[in-house]
Every structure is written in structure tokens, then in C-alpha cells.
PDB file of N, CA and C in Angstrom:
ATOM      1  N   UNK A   1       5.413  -2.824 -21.855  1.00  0.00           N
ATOM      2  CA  UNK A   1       5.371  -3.393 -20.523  1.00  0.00           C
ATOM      3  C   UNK A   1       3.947  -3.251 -19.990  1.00  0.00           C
ATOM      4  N   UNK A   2       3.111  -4.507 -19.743  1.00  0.00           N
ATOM      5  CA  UNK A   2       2.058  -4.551 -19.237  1.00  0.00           C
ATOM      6  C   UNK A   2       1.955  -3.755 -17.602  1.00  0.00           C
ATOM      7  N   UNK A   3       0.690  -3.824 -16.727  1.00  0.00           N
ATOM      8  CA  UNK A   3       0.947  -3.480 -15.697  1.00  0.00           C
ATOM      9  C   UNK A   3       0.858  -4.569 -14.546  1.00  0.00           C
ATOM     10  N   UNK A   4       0.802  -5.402 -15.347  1.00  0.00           N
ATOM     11  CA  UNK A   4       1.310  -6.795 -14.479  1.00  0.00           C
ATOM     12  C   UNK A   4       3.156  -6.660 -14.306  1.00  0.00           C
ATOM     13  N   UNK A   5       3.982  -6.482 -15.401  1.00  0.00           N
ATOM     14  CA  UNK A   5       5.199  -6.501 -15.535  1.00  0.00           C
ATOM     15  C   UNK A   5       5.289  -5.380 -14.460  1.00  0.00           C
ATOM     16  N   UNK A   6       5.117  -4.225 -14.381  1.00  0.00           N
ATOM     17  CA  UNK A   6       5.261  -3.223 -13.957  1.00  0.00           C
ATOM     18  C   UNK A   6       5.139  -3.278 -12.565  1.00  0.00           C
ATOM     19  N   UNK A   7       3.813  -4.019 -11.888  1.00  0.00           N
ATOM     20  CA  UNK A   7       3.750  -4.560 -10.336  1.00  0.00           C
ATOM     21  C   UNK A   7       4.783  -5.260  -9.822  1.00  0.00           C
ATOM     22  N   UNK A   8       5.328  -6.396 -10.929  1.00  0.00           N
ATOM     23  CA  UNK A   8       6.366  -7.325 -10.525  1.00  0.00           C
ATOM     24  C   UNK A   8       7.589  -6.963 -10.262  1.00  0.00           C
ATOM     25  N   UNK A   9       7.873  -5.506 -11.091  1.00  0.00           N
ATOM     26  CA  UNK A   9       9.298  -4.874 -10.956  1.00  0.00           C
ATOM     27  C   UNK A   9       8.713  -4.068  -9.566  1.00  0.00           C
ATOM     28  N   UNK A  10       8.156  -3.791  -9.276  1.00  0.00           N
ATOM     29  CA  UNK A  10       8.088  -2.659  -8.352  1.00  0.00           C
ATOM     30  C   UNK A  10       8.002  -2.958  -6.705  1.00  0.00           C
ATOM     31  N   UNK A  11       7.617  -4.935  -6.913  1.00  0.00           N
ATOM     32  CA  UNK A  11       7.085  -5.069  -5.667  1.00  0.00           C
ATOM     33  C   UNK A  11       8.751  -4.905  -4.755  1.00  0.00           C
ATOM     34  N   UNK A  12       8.348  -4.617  -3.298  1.00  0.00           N
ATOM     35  CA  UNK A  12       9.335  -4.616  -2.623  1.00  0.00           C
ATOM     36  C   UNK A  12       9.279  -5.415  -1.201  1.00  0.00           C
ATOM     37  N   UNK A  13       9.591  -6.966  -0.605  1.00  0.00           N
ATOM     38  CA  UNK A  13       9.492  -7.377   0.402  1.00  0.00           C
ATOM     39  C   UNK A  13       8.532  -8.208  -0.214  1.00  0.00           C
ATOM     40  N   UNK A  14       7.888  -9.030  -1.400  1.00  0.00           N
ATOM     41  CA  UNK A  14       6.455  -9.776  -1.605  1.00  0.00           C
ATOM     42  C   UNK A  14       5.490  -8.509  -1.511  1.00  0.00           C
ATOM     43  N   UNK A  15       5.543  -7.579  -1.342  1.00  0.00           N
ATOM     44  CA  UNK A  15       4.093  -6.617  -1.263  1.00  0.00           C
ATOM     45  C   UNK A  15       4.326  -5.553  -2.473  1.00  0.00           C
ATOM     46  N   UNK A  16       3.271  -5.066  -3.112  1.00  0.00           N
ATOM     47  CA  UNK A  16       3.320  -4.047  -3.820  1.00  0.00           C
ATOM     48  C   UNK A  16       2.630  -2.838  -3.500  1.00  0.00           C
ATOM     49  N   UNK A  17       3.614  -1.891  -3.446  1.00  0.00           N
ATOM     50  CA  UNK A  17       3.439  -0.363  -2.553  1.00  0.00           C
ATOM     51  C   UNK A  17       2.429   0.289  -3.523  1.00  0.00           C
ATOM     52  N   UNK A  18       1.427   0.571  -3.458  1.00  0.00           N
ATOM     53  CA  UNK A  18       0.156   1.366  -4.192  1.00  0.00           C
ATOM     54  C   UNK A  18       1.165   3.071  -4.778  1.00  0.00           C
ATOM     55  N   UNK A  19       0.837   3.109  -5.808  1.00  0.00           N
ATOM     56  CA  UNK A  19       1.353   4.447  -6.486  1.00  0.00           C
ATOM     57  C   UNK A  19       0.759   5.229  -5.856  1.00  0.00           C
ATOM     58  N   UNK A  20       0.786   6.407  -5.396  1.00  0.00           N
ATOM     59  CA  UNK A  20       0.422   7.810  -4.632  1.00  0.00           C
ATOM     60  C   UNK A  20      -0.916   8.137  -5.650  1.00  0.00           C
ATOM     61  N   UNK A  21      -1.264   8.078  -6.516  1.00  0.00           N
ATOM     62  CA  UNK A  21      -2.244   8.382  -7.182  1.00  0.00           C
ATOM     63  C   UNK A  21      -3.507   7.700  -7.024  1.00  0.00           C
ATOM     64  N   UNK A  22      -3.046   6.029  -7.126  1.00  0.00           N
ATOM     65  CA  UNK A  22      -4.725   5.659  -6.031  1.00  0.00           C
ATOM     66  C   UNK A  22      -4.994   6.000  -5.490  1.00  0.00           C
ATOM     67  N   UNK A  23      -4.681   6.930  -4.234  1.00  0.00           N
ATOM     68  CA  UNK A  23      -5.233   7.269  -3.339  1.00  0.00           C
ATOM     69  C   UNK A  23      -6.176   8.558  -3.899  1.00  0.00           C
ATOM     70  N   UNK A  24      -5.935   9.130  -4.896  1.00  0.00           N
ATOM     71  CA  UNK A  24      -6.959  10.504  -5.198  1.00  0.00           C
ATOM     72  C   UNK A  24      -6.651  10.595  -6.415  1.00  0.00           C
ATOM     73  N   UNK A  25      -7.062   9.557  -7.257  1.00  0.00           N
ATOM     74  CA  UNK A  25      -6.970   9.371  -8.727  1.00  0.00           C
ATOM     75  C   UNK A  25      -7.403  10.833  -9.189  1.00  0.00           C
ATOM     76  N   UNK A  26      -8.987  12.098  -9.121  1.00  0.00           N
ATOM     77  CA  UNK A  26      -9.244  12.608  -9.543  1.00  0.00           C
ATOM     78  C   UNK A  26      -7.826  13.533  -9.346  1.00  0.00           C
ATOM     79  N   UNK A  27      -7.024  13.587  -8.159  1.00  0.00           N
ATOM     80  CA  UNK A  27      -5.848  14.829  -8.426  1.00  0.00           C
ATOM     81  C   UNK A  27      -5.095  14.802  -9.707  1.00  0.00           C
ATOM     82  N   UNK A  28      -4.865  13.870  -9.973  1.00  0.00           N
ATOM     83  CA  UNK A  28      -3.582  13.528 -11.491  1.00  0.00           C
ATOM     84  C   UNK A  28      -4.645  13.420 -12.324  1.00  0.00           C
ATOM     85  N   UNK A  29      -5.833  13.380 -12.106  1.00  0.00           N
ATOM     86  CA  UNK A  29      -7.063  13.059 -14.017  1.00  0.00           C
ATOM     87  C   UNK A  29      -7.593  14.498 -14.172  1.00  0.00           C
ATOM     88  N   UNK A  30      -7.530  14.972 -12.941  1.00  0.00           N
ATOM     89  CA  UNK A  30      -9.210  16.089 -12.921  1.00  0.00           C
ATOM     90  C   UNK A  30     -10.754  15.916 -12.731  1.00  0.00           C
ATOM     91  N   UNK A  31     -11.851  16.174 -12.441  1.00  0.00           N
ATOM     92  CA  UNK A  31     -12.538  15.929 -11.584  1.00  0.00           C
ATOM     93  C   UNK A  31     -13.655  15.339 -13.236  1.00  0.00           C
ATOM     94  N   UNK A  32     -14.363  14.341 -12.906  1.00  0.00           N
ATOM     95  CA  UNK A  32     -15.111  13.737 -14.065  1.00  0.00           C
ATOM     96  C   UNK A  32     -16.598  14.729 -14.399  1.00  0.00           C
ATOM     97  N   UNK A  33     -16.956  15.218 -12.876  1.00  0.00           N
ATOM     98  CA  UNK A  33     -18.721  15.912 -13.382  1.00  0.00           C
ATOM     99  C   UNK A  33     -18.321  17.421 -13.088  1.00  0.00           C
ATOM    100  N   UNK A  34     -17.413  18.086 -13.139  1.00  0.00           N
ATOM    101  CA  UNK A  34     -17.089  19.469 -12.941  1.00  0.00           C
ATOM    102  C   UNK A  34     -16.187  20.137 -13.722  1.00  0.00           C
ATOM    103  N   UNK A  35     -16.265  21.419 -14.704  1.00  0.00           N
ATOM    104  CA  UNK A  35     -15.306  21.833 -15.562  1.00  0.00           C
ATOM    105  C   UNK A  35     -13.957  22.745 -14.400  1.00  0.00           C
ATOM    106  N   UNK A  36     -12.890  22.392 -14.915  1.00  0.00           N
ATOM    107  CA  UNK A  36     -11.982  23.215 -13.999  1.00  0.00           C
ATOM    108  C   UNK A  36     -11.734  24.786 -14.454  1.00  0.00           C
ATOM    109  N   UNK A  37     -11.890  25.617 -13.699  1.00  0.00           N
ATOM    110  CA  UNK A  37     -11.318  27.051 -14.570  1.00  0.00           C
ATOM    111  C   UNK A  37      -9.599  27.023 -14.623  1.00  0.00           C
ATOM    112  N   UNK A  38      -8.829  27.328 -15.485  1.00  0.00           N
ATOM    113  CA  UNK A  38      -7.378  27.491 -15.246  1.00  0.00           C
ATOM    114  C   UNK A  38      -6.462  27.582 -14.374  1.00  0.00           C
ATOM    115  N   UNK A  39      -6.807  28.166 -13.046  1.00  0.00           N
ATOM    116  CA  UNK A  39      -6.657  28.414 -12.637  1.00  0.00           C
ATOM    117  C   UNK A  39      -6.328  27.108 -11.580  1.00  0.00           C
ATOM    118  N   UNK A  40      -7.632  26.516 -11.465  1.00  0.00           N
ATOM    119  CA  UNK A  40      -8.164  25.597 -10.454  1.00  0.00           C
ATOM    120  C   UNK A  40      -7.214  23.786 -10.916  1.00  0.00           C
ATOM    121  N   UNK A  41      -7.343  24.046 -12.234  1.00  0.00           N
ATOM    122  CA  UNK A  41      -6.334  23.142 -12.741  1.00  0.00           C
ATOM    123  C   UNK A  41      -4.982  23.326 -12.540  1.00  0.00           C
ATOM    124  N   UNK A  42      -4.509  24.316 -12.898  1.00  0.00           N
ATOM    125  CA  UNK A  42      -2.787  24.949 -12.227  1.00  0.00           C
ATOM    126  C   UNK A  42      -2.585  24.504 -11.144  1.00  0.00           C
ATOM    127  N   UNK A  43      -3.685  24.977  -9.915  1.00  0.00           N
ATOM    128  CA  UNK A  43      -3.206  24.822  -8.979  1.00  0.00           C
ATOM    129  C   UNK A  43      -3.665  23.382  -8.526  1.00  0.00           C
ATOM    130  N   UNK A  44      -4.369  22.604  -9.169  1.00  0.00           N
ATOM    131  CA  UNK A  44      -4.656  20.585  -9.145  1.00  0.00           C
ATOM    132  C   UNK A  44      -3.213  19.907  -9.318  1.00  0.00           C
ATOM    133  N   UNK A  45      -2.551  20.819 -10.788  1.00  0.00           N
ATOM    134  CA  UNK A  45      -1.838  19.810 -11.671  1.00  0.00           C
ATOM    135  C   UNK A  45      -0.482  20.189 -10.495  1.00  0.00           C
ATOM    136  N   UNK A  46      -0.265  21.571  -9.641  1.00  0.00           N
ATOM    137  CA  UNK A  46       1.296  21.432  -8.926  1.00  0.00           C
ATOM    138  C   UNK A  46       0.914  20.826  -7.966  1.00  0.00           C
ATOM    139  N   UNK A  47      -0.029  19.980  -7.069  1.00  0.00           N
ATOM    140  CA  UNK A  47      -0.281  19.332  -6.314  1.00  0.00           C
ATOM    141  C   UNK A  47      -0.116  18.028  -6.903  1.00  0.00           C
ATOM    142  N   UNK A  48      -0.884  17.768  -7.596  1.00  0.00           N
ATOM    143  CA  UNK A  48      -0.834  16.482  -8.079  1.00  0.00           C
ATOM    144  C   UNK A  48       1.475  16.203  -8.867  1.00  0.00           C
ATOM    145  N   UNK A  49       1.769  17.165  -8.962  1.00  0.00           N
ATOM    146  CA  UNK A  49       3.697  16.835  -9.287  1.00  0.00           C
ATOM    147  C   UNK A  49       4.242  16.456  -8.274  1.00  0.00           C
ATOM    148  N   UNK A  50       3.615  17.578  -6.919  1.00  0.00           N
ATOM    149  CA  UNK A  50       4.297  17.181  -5.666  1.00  0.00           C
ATOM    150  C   UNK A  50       4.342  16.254  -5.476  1.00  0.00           C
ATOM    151  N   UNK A  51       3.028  15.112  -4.990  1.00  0.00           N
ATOM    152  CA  UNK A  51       2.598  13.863  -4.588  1.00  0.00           C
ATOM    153  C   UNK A  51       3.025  13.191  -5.836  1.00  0.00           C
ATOM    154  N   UNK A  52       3.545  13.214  -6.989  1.00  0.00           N
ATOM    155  CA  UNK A  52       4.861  12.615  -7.507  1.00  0.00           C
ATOM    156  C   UNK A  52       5.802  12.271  -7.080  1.00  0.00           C
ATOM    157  N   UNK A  53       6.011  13.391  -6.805  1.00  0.00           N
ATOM    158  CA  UNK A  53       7.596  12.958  -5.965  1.00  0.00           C
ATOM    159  C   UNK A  53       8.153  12.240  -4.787  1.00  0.00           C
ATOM    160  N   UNK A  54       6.826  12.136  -4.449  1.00  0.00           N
ATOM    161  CA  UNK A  54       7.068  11.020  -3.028  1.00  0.00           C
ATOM    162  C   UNK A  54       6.768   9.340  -3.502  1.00  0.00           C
ATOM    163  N   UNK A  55       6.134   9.247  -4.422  1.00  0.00           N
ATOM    164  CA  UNK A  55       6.105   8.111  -5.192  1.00  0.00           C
ATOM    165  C   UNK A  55       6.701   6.791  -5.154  1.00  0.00           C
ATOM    166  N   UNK A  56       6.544   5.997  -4.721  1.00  0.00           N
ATOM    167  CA  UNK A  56       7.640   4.896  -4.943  1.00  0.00           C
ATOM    168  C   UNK A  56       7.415   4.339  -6.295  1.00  0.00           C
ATOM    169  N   UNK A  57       7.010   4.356  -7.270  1.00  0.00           N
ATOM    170  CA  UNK A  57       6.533   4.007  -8.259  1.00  0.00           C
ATOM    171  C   UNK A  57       6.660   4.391  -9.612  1.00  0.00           C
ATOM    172  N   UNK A  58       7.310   5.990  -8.833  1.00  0.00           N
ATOM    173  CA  UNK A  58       7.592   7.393  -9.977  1.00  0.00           C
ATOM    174  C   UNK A  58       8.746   7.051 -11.032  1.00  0.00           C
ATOM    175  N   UNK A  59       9.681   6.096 -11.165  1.00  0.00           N
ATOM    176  CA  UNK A  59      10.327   5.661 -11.918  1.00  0.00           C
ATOM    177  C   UNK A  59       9.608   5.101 -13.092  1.00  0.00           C
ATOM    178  N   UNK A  60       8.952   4.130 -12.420  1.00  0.00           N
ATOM    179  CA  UNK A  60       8.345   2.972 -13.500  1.00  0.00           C
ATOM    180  C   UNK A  60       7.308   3.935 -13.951  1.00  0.00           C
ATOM    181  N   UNK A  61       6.198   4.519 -13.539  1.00  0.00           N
ATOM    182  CA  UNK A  61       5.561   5.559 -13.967  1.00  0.00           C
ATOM    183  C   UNK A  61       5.731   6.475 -15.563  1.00  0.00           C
ATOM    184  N   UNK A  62       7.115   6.672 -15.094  1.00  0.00           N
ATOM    185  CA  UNK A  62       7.706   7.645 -16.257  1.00  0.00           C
ATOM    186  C   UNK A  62       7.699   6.462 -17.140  1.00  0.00           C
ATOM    187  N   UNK A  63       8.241   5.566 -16.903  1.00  0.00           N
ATOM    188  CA  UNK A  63       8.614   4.330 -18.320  1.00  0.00           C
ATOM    189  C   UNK A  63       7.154   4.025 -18.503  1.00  0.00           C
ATOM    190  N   UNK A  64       6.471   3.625 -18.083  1.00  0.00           N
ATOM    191  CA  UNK A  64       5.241   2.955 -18.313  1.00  0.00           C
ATOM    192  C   UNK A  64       4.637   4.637 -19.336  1.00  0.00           C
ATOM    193  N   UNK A  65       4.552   5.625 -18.858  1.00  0.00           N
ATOM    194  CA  UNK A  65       4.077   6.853 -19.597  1.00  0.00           C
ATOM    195  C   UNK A  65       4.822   7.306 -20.913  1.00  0.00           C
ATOM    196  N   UNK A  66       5.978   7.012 -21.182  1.00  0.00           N
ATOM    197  CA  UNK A  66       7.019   6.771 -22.053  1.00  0.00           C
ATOM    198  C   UNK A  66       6.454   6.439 -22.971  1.00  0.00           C
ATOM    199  N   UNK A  67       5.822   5.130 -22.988  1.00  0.00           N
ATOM    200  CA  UNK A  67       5.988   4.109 -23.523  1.00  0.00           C
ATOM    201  C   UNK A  67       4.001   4.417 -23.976  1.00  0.00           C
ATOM    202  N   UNK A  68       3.180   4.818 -23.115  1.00  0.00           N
ATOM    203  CA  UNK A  68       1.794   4.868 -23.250  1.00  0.00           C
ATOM    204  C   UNK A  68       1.210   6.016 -23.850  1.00  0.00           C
ATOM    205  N   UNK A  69       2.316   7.558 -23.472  1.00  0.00           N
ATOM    206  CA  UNK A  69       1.450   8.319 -24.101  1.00  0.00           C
ATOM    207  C   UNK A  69       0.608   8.999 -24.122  1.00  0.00           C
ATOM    208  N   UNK A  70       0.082   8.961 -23.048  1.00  0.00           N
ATOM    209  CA  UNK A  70      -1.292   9.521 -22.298  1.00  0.00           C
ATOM    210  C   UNK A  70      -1.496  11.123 -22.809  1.00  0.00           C
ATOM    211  N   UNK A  71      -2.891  11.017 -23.001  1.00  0.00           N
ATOM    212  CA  UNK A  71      -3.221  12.270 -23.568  1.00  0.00           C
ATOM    213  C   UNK A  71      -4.292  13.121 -22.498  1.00  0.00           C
ATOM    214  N   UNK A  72      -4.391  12.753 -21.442  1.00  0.00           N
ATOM    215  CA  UNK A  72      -4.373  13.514 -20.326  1.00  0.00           C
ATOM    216  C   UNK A  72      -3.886  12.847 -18.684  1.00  0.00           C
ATOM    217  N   UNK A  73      -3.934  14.006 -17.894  1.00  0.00           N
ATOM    218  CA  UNK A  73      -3.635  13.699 -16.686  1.00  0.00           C
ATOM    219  C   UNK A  73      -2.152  14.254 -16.203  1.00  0.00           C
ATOM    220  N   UNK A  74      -1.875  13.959 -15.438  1.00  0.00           N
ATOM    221  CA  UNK A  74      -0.423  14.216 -14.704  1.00  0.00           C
ATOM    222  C   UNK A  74      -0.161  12.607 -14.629  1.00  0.00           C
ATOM    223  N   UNK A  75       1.415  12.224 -14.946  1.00  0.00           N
ATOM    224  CA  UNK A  75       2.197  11.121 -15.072  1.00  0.00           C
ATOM    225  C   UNK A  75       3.487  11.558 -14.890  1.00  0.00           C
ATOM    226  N   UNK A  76       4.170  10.568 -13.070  1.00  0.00           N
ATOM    227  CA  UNK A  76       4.926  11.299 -13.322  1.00  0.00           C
ATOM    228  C   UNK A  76       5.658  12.669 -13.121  1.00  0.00           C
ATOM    229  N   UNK A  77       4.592  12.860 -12.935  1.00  0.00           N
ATOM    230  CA  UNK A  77       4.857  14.478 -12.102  1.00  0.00           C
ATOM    231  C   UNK A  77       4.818  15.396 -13.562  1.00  0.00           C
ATOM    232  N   UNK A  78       4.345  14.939 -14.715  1.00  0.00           N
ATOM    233  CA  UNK A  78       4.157  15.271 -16.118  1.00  0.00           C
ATOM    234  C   UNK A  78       3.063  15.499 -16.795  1.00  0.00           C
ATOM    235  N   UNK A  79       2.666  16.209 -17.674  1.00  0.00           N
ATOM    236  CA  UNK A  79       1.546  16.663 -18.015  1.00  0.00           C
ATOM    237  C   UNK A  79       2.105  16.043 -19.497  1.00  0.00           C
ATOM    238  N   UNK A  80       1.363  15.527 -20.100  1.00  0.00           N
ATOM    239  CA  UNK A  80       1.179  14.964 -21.621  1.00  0.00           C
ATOM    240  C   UNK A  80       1.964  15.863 -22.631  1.00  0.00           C
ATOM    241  N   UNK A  81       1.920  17.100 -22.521  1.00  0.00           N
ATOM    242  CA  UNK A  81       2.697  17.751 -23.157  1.00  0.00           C
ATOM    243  C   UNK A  81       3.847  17.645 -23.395  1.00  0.00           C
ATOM    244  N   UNK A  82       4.526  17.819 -21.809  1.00  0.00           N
ATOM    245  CA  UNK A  82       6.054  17.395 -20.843  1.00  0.00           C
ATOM    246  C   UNK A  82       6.051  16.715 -21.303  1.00  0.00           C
ATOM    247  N   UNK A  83       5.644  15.275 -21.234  1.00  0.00           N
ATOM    248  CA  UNK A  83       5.986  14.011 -21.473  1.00  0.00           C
ATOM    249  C   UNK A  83       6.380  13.557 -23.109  1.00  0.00           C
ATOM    250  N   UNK A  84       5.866  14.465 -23.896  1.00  0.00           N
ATOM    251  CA  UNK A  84       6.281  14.914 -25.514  1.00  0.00           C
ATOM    252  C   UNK A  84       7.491  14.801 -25.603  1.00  0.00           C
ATOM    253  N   UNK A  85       7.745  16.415 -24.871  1.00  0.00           N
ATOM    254  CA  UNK A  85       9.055  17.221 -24.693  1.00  0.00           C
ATOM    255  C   UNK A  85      10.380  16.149 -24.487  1.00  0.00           C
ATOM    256  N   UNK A  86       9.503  15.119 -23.531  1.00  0.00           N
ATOM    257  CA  UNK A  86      10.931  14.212 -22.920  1.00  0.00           C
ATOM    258  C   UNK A  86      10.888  13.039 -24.051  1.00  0.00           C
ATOM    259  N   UNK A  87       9.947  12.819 -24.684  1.00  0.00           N
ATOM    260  CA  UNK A  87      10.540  11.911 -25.405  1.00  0.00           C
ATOM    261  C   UNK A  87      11.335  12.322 -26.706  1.00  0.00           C
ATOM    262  N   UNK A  88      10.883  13.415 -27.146  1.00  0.00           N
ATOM    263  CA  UNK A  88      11.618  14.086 -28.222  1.00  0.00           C
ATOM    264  C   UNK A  88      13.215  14.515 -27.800  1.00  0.00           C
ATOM    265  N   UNK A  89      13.211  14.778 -26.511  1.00  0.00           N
ATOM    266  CA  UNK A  89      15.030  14.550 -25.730  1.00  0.00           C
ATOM    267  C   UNK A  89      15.389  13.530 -25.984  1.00  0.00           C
ATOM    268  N   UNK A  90      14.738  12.488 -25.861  1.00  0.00           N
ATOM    269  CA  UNK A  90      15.369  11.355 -25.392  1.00  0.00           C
ATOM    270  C   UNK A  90      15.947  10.262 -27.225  1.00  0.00           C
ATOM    271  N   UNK A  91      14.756  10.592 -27.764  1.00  0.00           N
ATOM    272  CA  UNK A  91      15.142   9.961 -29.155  1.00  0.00           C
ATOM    273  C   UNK A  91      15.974  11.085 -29.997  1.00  0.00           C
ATOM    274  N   UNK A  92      16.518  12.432 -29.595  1.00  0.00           N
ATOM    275  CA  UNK A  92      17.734  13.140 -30.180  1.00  0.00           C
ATOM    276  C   UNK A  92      18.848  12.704 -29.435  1.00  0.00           C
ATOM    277  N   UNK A  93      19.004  12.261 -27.842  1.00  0.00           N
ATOM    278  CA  UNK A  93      19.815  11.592 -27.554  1.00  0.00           C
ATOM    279  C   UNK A  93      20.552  10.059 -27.783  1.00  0.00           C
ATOM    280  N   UNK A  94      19.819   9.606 -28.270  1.00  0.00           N
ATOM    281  CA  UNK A  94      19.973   7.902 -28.574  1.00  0.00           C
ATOM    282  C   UNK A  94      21.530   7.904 -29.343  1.00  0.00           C
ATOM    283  N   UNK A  95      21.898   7.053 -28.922  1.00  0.00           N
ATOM    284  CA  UNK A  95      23.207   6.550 -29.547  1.00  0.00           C
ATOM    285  C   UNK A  95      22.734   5.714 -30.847  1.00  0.00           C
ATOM    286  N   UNK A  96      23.480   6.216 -32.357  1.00  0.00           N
ATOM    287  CA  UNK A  96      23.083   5.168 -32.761  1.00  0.00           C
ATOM    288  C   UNK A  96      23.767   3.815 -33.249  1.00  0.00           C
TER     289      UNK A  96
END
């Protein structure tokens, strides 16, 4: 699913509601000219889950990340790792 497809499912009323993450892309990536200490990331990455959850977008998000894979960032309210974890649930669950 492109992110054209993804706008089209999501719009609501003719308008499409901006994902919570445009607004402070570096919260869900991490900062581009500064190393984070552990710490500073921990406490980025549970900020950046929260402002997940208010999401209107956080559905398609997960599918679109599903499906993409991402090898960094928060997606989702998910860290690349997580997002492993759930797909390895999800293909032991499959009916076959």
C-alpha cells in the first residue's frame, strides 16, 4: 500500500488529518546532528508512543509499518524491534 492509498483510506470529511508525527518528526526518528545517551532516547521513544495514541492515523500506521519494516524510529507507538515481535505473532496466528 502506497502512501497515496493510505491518505485515501484515512481521509475523513474530503480532508486528510496530518499523522501526529508531522508535527515533530525528530520525536519518532531522533534528532539528525546530536547522539542520544540511553537514557535521553527512553525517555524520546515513551513520548513519542504516547503521541501515538492520540493518532488518527495509528491504525493505518501499524499496516503501512507491517508491511514496510522500518529499521528505525517509533511506528505506531513501536520501535522496529516490537514491530518484529508483532509480525512474528501475527504469521504464527494465520489461519491456514
Amino acid at each position: 500500500m502506497s502512501l497515496a492509498d493510505l491518505e485515501t483510506v484515512w481521509q475523513s470529511g474530503g480532508e486528510t488529518p496530518l499523522p501526529e508525527c508531522t508535527y515533530d518528526p525528530e520525536l519518532h526518528t531522533g534528532p539528525r546532528l546530536t547522539v542520544e545517551s540511553t537514557e535521553e532516547r527512553a525517555a524520546r521513544e515513551a513520548v513519542a508512543r504516547e503521541v501515538c495514541l492520540t493518532c488518527p492515523a495509528l491504525q493505518l500506521c501499524e499496516l503501512y509499518a507491517l508491511q514496510a519494516r522500518p529499521t528505525s524510529g517509533i511506528w505506531a507507538g513501536r520501535t522496529p524491534a516490537e514491530l518484529t515481535t508483532r509480525i512474528s505473532t501475527l504469521e504464527d496466528t494465520e489461519v491456514a
